[in-house]
Protein backbone atom coordinates (compact mmCIF):
# COMPACT_ATOMS: atom_id res chain seq x y z
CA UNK A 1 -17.52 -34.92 85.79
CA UNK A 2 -16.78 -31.87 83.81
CA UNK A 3 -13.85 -31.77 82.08
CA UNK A 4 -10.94 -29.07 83.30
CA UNK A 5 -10.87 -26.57 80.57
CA UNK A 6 -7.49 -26.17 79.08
CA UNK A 7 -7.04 -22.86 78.98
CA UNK A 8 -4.70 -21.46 75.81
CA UNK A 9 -0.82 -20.48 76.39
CA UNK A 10 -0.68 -16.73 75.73
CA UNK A 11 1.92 -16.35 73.07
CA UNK A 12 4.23 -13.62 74.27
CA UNK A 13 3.73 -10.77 71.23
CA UNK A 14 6.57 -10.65 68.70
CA UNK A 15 9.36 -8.47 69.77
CA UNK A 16 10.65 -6.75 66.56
CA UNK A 17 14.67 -6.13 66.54
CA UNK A 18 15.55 -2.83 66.17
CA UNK A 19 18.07 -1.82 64.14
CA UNK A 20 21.84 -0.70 64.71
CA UNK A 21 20.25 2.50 63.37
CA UNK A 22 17.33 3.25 64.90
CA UNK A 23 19.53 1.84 68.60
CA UNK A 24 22.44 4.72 67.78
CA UNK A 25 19.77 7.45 66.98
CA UNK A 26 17.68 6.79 69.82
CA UNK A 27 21.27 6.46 71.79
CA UNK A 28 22.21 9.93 70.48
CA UNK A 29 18.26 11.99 70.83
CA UNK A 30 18.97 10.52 74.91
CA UNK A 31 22.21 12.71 75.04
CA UNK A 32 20.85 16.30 75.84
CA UNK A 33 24.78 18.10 75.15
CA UNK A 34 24.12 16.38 71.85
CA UNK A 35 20.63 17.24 71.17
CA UNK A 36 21.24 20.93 72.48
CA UNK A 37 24.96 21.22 70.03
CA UNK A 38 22.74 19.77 67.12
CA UNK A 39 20.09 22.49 67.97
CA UNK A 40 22.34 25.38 68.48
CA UNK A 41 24.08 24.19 64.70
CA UNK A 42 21.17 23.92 63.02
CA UNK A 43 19.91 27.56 63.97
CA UNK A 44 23.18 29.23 63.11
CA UNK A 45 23.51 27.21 59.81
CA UNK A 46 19.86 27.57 58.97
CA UNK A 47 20.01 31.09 59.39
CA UNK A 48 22.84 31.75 57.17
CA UNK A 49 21.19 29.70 54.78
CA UNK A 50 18.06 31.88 55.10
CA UNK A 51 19.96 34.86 55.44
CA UNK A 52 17.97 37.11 53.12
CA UNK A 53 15.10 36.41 54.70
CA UNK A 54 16.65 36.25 58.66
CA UNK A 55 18.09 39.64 58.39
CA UNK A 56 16.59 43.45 57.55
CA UNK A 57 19.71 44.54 55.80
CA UNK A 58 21.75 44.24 52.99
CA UNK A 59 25.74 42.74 53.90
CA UNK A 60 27.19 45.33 52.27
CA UNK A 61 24.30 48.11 53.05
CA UNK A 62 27.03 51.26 54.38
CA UNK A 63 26.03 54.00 56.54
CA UNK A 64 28.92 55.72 57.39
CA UNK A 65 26.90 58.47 59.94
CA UNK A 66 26.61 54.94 62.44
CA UNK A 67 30.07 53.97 61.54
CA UNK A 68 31.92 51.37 64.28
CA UNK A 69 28.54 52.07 66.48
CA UNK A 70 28.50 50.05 69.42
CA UNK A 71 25.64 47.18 70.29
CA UNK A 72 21.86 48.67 69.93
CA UNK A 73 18.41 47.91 69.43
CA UNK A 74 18.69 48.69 65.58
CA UNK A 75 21.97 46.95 65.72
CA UNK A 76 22.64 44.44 68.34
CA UNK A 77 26.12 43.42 67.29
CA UNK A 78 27.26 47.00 66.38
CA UNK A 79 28.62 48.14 63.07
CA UNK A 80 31.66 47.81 61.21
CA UNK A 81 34.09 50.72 60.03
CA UNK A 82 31.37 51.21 56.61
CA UNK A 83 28.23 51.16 58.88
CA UNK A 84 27.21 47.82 57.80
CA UNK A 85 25.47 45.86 60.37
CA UNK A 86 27.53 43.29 62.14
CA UNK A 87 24.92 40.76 63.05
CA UNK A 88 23.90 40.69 59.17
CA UNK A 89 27.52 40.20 58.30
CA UNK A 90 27.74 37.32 60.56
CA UNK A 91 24.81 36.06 58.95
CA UNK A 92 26.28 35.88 55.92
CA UNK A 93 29.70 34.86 57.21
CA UNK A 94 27.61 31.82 58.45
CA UNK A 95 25.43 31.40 55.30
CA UNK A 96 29.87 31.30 53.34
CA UNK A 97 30.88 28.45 55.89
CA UNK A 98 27.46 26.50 55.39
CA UNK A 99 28.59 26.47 51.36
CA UNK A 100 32.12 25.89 51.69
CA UNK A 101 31.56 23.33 54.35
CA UNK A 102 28.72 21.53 52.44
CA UNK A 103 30.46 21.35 48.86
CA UNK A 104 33.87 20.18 50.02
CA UNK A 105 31.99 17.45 52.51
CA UNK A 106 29.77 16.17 49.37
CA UNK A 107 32.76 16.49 46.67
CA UNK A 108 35.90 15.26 48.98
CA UNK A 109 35.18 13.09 51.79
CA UNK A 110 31.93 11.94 51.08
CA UNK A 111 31.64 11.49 47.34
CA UNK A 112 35.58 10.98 46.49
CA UNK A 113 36.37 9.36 49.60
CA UNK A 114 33.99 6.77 50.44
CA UNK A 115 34.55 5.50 46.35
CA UNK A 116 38.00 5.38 47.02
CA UNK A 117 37.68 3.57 49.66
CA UNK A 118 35.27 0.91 48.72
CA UNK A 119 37.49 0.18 45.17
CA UNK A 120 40.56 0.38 47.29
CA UNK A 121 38.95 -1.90 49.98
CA UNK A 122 37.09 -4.48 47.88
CA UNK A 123 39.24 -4.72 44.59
CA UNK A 124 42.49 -4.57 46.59
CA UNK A 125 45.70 -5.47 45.01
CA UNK A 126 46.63 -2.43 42.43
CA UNK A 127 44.09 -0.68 42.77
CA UNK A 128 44.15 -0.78 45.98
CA UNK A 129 48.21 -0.03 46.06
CA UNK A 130 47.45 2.58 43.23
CA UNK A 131 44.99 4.45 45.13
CA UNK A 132 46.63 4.62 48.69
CA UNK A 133 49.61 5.84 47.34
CA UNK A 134 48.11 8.50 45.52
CA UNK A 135 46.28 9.50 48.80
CA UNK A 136 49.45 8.99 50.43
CA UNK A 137 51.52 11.69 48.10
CA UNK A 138 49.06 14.52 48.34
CA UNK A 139 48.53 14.27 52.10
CA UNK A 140 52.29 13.96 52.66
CA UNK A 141 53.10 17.75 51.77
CA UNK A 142 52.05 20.99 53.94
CA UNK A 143 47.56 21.50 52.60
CA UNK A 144 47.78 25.27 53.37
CA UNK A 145 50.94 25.77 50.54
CA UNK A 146 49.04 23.35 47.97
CA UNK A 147 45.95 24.95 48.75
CA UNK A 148 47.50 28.46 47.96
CA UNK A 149 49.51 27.30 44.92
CA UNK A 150 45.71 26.26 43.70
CA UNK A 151 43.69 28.71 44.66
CA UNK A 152 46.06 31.10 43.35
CA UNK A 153 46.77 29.03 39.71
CA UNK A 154 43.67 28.64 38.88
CA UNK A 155 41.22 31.17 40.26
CA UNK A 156 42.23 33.92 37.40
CA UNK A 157 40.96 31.17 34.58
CA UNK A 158 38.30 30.07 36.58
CA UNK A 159 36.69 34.21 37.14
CA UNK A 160 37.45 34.55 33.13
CA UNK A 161 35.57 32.24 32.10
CA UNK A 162 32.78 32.95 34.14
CA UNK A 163 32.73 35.94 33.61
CA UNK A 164 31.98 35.03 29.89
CA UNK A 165 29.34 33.12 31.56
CA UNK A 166 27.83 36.06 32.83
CA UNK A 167 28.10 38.34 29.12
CA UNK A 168 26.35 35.66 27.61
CA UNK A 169 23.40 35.18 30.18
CA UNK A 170 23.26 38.69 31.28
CA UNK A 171 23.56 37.88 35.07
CA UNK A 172 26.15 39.04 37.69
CA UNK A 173 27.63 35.93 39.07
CA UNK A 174 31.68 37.07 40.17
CA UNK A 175 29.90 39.56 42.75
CA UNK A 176 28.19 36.77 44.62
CA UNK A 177 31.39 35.19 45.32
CA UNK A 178 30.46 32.04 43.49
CA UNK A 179 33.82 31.92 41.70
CA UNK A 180 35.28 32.07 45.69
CA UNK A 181 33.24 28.97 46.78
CA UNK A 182 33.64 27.35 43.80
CA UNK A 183 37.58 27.00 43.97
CA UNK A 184 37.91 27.15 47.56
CA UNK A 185 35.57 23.98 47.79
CA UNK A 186 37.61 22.36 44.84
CA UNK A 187 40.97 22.97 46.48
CA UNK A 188 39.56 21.68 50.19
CA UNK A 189 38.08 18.65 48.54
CA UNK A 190 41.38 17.48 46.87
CA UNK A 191 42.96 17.23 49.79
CA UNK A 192 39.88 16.07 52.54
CA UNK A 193 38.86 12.76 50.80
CA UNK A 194 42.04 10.53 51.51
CA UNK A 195 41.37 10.04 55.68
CA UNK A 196 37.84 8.95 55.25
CA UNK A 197 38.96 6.38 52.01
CA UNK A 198 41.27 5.10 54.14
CA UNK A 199 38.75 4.22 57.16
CA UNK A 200 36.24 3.37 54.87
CA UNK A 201 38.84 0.67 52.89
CA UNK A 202 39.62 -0.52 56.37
CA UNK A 203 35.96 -1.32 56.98
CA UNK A 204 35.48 -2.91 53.16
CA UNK A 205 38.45 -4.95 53.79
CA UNK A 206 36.84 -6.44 56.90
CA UNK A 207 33.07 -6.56 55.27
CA UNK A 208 33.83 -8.34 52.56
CA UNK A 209 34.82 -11.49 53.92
CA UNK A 210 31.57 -11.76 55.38
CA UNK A 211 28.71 -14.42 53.88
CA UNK A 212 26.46 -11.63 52.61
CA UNK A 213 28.83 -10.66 50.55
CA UNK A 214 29.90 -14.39 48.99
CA UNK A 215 25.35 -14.83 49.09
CA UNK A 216 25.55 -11.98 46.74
CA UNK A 217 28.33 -13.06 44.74
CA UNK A 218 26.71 -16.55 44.36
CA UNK A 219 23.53 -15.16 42.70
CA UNK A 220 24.98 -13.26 40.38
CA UNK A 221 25.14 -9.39 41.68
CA UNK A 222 26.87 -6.84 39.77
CA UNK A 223 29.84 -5.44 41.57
CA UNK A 224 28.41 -1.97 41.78
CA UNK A 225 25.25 -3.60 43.75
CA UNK A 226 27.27 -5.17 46.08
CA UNK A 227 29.43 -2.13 46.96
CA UNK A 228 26.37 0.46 46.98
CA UNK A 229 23.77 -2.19 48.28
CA UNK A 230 25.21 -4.84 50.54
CA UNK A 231 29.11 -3.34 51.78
CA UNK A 232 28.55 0.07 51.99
CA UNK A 233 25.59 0.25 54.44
CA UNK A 234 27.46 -1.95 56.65
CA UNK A 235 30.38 0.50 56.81
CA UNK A 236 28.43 3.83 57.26
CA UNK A 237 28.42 4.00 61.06
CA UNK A 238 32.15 4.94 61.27
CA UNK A 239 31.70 7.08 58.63
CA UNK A 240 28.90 8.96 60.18
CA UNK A 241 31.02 9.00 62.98
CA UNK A 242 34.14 10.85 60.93
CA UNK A 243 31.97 13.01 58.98
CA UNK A 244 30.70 14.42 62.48
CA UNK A 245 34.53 14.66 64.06
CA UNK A 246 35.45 16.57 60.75
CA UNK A 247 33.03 19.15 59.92
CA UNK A 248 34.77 21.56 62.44
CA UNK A 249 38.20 20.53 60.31
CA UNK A 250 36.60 22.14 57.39
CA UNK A 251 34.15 24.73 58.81
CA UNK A 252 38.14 25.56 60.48
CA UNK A 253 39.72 25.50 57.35
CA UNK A 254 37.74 28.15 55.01
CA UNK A 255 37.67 30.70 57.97
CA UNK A 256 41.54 29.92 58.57
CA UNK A 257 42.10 30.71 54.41
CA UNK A 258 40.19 33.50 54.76
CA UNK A 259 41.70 34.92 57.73
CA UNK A 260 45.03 34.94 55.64
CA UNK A 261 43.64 36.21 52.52
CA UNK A 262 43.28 33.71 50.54
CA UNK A 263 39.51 32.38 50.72
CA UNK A 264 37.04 34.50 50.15
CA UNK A 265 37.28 38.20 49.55
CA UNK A 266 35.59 41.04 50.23
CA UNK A 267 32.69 42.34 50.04
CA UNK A 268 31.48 38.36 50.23
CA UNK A 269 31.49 38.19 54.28
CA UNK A 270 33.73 35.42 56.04
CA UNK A 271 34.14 34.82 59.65
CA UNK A 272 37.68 34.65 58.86
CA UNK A 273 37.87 37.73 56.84
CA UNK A 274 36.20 39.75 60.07
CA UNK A 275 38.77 38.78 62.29
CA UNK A 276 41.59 39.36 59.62
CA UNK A 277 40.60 43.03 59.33
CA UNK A 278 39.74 43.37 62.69
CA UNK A 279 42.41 41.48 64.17
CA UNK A 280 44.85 44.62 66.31
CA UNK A 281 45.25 45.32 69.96
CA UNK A 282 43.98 49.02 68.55
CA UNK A 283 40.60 47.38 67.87
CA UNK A 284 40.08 45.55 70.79
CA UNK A 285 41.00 48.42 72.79
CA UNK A 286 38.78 50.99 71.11
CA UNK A 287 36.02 49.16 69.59
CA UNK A 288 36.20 45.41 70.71
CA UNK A 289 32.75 44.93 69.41
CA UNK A 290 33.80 44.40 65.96
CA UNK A 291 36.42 41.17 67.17
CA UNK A 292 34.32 39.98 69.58
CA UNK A 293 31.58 39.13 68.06
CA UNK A 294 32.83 37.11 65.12
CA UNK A 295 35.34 35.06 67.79
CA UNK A 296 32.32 34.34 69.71
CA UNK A 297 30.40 33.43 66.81
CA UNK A 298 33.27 31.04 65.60
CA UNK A 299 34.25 30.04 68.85
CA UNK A 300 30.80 28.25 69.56
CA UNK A 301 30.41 26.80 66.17
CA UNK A 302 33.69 25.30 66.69
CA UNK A 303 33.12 23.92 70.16
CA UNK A 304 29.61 23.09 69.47
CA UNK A 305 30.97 20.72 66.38
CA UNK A 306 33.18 19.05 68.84
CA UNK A 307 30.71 18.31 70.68
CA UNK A 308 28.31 17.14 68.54
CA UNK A 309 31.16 14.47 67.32
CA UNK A 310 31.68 12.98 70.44
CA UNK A 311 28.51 12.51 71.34
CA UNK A 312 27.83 10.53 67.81
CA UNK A 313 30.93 8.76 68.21
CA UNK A 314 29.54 7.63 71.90
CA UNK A 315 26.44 6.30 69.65
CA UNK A 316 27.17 5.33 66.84
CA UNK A 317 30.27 3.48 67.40
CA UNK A 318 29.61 0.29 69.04
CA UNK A 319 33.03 0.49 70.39
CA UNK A 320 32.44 3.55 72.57
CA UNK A 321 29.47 1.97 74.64
C-alpha cells in the first residue's frame, strides 16, 4: 500500500511590523483636508520661494500710468498706489513669511527648544530647575513689548555693521531686507523655544525610565548618543505634532509685527505691511482690491495651517485615534 504523502504546512509569509512612522504617515496621506491643506501650503510657499522665477515683474517695478488698476489679464490682482503688481507683491510677501517662518522654527523651537528640553528632561535636578525658570521669566512678560524693545535696540548695530559688510565685499545686502529677517527671526526665536522644551522635557522625563535607555547606559553610550540616538526619536511624534499646531503662531506673528511697523519695512513686501498701508474704510470703499487680496491671501494660509495641524495631530498622536 502506498504510503499517504504528507504534504508540507505552508508557512504563513512573514508579516513585517510597520513602524509608528510609516502607520501616522500613511494615517495622515488617507486624510484628503490634510493632503489638499499640505498641497495648497506647499504651492504658496514654494512659489514665494521661487518668486523670481514664478513672477514677470520686479516687487518694486512702478508704473504710475496703471496706478491702483483694478484685476486684469496683465495684472490679475490689480496694482498698488506705485503701479507695482499686486500678485508679484504677494509673491514676495509669501517668499518674507517662508524666511521668517523657517529661521525662527530652526533657531527657536526646533534647535533651542528641543535641547532644552532633552537637558532639562534627562539631567533634571538644576539644570533642569535652571532652565525652566529661565523659560519661565521670558515667557511671563507681554512678547510683542520685548520683541519691540529688541528689534528696536539692536537693529541700528546690527544694519551698521552690515553695512561694513557690504563696503568691504562690494555687494548690496541692507536693500534685500536681510538685516529685517535677520533680527526679526532672532527676536521670534528667543521667545518661541520655551513651549516646545517644555513638552519635549515632559516626554524625556517619561522616556528615560524606559530599558532602552538603562541597555544603553549599561554598554557604555555617551550621553550625547543616548539623547540624539535612543530618547529623542522616541519623543518626536509630539513634537511633529507642535511644530505643525505652531507654524500659523509664527507665520501670524511676522505679518502681525509688520502690520504695526515694526517687522519688515518697505520696499521688502510683507503681508502685514499690505494690509497696514492699505488698511482704511477709504480703501475698501474705492479700491478694495488692494485689501482684499492680501486678507485673502493670509486668511487661507492661516486656516490652511490649522488645518494641516489637526489633521497631524489626529495621526501622529496616538492619543487622538
Amino acid at each position: 500500500m502506498l504510503r499517504d504523502e504528507v504534504q508540507p504546512a505552508l508557512v504563513p509569509p512573514v508579516l513585517r511590523g510597520r513602524s509608528y512612522w510609516t502607520i501616522s504617515m500613511r494615517r495622515l496621506l488617507r486624510k484628503k483636508i490634510g493632503v489638499a491643506c499640505l498641497t495648497i501650503i506647499l504651492v504658496m510657499y514654494g512659489s514665494g520661494i521661487l518668486a523670481p522665477l514664478v513672477t514677470p515683474y520686479g516687487y518694486n517695478d512702478q508704473d504710475l500710468s496703471i496706478a491702483k488698476q483694478g484685476p486684469s489679464v496683465g495684472h490679475p490682482f490689480g496694482t498698488d498706489r506705485l503701479g507695482r503688481d499686486i500678485l508679484t507683491r504677494i509673491i514676495y510677501g509669501l517668499r518674507t513669511t517662508v524666511i521668517i517662518t523657517l529661521v525662527t522654527l530652526v533657531t527657536g523651537s526646533l534647535a533651542l527648544g528641543i535641547t532644552m528640553g532633552l537637558l532639562a528632561g534627562y539631567f533634571g535636578k538644576l539644570i533642569d530647575t535652571l532652565i525652566m525658570r529661565v523659560g519661565e521669566v521670558t515667557s511671563a512678560f507681554p512678547e510683542i513689548f520685548l520683541v519691540l524693545i529688541i528689534v528696536s535696540t539692536i537693529k541700528a548695530p546690527v544694519t551698521d555693521w552690515v553695512r561694513g559688510i557690504e563696503d568691504t565685499i562690494g555687494i548690496e545686502i541692507v536693500s534685500l531686507g536681510v538685516v529685517d529677517y535677520l533680527v526679526l527671526s532672532l527676536a521670534l526665536a528667543i521667545f518661541s523655544w520655551f513651549g516646545m522644551a517644555r513638552m519635549v522635557r515632559g516626554q524625556v522625563l517619561q522616556a528615560r525610565e524606559n530599558q532602552y535607555v538603562e541597555a544603553a547606559r549599561s554598554v557604555g553610550c555617551s550621553t550625547p548618543r543616548i539623547l540624539f540616538r535612543h530618547v529623542l526619536p522616541n519623543v518626536m511624534g509630539p513634537v511633529i505634532v507642535l511644530v505643525s499646531a505652531g507654524l500659523a503662531g509664527i507665520a501670524g506673528s511676522e505679518i502681525f509685527l509688520s502690520f504695526l511697523g515694526i517687522g519688515i519695512q518697505p520696499p521688502t513686501p510683507s503681508l502685514g505691511l499690505m494690509i497696514f498701508e492699505n488698511g482704511s474704510i477709504s480703501v475698501l470703499r474705492s479700491t478694495p482690491h488692494l485689501l482684499l487680496f492680501p486678507v485673502g491671501t493670509l486668511s487661507m494660509l492661516l486656516f490652511t495651517f490649522n488645518l494641516l495641524g489637526d489633521a497631524v495631530n489626529d495621526s501622529f498622536n496616538p492619543r487622538a485615534r
